[in-house]
PDB file of N, CA and C in Angstrom:
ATOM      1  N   UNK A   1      12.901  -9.299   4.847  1.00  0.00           N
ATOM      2  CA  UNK A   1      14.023  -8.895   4.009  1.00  0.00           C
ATOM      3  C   UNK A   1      13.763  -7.551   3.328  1.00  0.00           C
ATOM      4  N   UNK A   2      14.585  -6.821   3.125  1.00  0.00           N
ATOM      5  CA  UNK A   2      14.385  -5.667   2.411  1.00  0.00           C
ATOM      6  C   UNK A   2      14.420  -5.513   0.850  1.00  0.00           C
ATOM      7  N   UNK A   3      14.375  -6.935   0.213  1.00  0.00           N
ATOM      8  CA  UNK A   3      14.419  -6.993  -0.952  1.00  0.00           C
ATOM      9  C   UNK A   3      13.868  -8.324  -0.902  1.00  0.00           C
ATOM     10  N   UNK A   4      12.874  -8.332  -1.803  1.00  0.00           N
ATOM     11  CA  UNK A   4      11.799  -9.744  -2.569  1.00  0.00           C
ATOM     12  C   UNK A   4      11.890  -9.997  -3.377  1.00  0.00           C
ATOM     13  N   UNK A   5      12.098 -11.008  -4.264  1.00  0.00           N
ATOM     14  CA  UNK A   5      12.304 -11.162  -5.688  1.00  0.00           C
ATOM     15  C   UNK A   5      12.997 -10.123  -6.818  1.00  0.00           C
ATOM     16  N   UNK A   6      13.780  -9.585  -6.651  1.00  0.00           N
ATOM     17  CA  UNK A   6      14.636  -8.726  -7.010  1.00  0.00           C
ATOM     18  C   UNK A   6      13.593  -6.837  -6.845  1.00  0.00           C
ATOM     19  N   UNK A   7      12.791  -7.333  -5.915  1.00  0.00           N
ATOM     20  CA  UNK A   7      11.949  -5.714  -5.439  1.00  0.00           C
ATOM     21  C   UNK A   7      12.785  -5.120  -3.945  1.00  0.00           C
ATOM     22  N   UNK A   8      12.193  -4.084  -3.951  1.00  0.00           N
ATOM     23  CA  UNK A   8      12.700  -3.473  -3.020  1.00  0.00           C
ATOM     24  C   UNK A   8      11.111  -3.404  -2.062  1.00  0.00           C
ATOM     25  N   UNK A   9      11.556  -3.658  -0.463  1.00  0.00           N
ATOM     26  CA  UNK A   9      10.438  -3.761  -0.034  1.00  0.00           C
ATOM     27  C   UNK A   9       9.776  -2.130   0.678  1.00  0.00           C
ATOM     28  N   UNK A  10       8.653  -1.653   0.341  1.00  0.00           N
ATOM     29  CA  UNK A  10       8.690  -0.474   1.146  1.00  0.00           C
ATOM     30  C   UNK A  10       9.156  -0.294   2.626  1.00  0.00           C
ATOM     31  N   UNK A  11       9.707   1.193   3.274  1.00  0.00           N
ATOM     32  CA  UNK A  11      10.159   0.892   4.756  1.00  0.00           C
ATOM     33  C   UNK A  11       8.962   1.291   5.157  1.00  0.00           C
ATOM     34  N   UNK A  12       8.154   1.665   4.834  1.00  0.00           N
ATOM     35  CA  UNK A  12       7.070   1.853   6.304  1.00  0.00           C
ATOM     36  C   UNK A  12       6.981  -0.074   6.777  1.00  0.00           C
ATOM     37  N   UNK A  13       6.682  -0.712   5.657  1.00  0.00           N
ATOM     38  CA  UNK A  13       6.505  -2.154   5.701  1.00  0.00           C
ATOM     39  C   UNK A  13       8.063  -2.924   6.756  1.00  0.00           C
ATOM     40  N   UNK A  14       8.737  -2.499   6.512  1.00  0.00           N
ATOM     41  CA  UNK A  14      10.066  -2.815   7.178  1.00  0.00           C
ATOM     42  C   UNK A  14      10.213  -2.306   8.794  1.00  0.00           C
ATOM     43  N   UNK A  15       9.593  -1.136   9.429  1.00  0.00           N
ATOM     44  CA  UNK A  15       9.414  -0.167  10.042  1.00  0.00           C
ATOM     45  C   UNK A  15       9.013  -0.907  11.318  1.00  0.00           C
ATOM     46  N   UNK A  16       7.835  -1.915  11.003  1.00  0.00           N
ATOM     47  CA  UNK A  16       7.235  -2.722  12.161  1.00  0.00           C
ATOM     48  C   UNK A  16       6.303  -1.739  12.997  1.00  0.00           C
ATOM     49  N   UNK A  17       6.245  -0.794  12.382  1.00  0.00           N
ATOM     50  CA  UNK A  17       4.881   0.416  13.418  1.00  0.00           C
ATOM     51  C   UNK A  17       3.344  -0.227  12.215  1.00  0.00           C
ATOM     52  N   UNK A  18       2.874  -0.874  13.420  1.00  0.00           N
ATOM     53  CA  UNK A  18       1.380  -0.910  12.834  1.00  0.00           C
ATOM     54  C   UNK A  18       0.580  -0.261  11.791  1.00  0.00           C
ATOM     55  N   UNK A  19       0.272   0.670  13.174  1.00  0.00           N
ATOM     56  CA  UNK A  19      -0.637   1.854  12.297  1.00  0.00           C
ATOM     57  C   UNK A  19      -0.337   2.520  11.410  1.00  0.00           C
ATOM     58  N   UNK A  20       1.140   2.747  10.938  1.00  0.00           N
ATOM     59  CA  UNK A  20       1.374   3.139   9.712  1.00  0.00           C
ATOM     60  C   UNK A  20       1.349   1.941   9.036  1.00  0.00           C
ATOM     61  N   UNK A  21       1.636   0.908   8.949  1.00  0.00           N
ATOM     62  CA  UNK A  21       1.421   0.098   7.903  1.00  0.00           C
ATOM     63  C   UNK A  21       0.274  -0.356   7.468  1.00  0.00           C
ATOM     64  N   UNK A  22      -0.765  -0.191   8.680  1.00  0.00           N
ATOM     65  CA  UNK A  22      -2.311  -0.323   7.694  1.00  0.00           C
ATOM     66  C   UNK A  22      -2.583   0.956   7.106  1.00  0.00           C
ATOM     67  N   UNK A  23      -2.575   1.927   7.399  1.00  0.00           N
ATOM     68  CA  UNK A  23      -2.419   3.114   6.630  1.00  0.00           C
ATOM     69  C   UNK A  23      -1.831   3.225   5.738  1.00  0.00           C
ATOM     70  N   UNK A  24      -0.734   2.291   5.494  1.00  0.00           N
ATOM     71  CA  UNK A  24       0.127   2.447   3.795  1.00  0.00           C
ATOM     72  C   UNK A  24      -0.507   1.393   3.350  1.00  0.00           C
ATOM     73  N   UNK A  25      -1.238   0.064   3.846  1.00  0.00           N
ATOM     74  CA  UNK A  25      -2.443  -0.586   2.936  1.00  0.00           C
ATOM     75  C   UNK A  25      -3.582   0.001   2.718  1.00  0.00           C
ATOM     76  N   UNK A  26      -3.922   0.252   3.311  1.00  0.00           N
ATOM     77  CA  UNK A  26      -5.437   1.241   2.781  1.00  0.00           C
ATOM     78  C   UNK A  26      -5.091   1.988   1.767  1.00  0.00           C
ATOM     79  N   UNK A  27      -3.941   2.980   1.605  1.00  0.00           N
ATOM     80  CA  UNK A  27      -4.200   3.767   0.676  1.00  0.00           C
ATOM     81  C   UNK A  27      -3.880   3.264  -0.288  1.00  0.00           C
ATOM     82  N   UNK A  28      -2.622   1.772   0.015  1.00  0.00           N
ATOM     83  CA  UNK A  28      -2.476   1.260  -1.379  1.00  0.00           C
ATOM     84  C   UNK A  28      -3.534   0.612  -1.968  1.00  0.00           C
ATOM     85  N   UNK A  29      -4.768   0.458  -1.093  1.00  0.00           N
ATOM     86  CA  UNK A  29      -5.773  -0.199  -1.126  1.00  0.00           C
ATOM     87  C   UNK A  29      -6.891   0.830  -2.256  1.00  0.00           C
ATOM     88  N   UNK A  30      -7.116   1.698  -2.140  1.00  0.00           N
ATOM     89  CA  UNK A  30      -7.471   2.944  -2.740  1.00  0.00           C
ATOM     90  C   UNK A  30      -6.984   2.978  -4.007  1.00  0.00           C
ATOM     91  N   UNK A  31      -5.677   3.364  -3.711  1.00  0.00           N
ATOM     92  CA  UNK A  31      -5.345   3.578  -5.179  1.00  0.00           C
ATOM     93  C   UNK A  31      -5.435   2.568  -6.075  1.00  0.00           C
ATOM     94  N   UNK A  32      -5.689   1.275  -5.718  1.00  0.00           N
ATOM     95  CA  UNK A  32      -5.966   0.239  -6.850  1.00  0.00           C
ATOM     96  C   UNK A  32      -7.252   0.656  -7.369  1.00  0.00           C
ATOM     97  N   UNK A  33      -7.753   0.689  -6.161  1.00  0.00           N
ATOM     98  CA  UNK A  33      -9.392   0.580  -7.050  1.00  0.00           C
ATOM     99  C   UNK A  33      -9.696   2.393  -7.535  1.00  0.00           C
ATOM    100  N   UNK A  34      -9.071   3.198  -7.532  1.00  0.00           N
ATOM    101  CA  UNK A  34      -8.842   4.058  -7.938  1.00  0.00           C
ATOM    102  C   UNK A  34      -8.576   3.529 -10.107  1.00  0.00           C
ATOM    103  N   UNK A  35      -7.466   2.658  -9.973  1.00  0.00           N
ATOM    104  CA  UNK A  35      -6.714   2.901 -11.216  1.00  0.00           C
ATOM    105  C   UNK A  35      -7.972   1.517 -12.159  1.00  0.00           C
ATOM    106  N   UNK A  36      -8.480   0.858 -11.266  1.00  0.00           N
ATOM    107  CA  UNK A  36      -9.516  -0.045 -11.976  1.00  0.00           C
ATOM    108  C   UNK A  36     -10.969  -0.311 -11.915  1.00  0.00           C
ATOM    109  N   UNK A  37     -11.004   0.280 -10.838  1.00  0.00           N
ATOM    110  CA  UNK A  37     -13.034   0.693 -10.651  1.00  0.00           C
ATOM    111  C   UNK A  37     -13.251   2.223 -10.372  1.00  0.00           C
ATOM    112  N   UNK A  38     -12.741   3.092 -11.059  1.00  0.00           N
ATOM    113  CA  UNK A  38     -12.833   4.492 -10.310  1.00  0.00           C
ATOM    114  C   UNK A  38     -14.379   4.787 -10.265  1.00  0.00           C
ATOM    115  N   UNK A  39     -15.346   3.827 -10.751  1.00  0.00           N
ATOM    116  CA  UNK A  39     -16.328   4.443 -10.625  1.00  0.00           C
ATOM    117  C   UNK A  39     -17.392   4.181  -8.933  1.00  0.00           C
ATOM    118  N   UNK A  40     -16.284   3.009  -8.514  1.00  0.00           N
ATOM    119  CA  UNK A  40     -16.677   2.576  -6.834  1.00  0.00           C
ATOM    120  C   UNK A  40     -16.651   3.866  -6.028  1.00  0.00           C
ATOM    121  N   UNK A  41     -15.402   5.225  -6.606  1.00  0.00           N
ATOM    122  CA  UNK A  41     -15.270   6.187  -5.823  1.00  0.00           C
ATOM    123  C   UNK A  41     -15.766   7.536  -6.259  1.00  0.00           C
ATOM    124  N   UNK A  42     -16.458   8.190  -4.972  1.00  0.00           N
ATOM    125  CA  UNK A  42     -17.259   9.340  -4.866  1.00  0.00           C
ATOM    126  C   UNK A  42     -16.092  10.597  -4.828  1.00  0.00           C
ATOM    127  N   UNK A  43     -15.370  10.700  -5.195  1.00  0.00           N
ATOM    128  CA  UNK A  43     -14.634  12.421  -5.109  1.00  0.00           C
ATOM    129  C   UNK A  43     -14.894  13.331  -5.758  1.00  0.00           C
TER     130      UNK A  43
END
């Protein structure tokens, strides 16, 4: 569905192309631990 619990779902996620969608998890993957362990990351 393109809407979850009154969210909107991203389209890469809607899209059904793989490799972009692990690529839009990883980075969403990143940026978590970006905003709560930044010290896991070397930049």
């Amino acid at each position: 569905p393109a809407e979850y619990k009154g969210m909107k779902v991203p389209e890469v996620l809607l899209s059904g192309h793989q490799q972009k969608i692990e690529d839009w998890r990883t980075q969403q993957s990143i940026e978590r631990t970006r905003q709560r362990r930044p010290d896991l990351l070397d930049e």
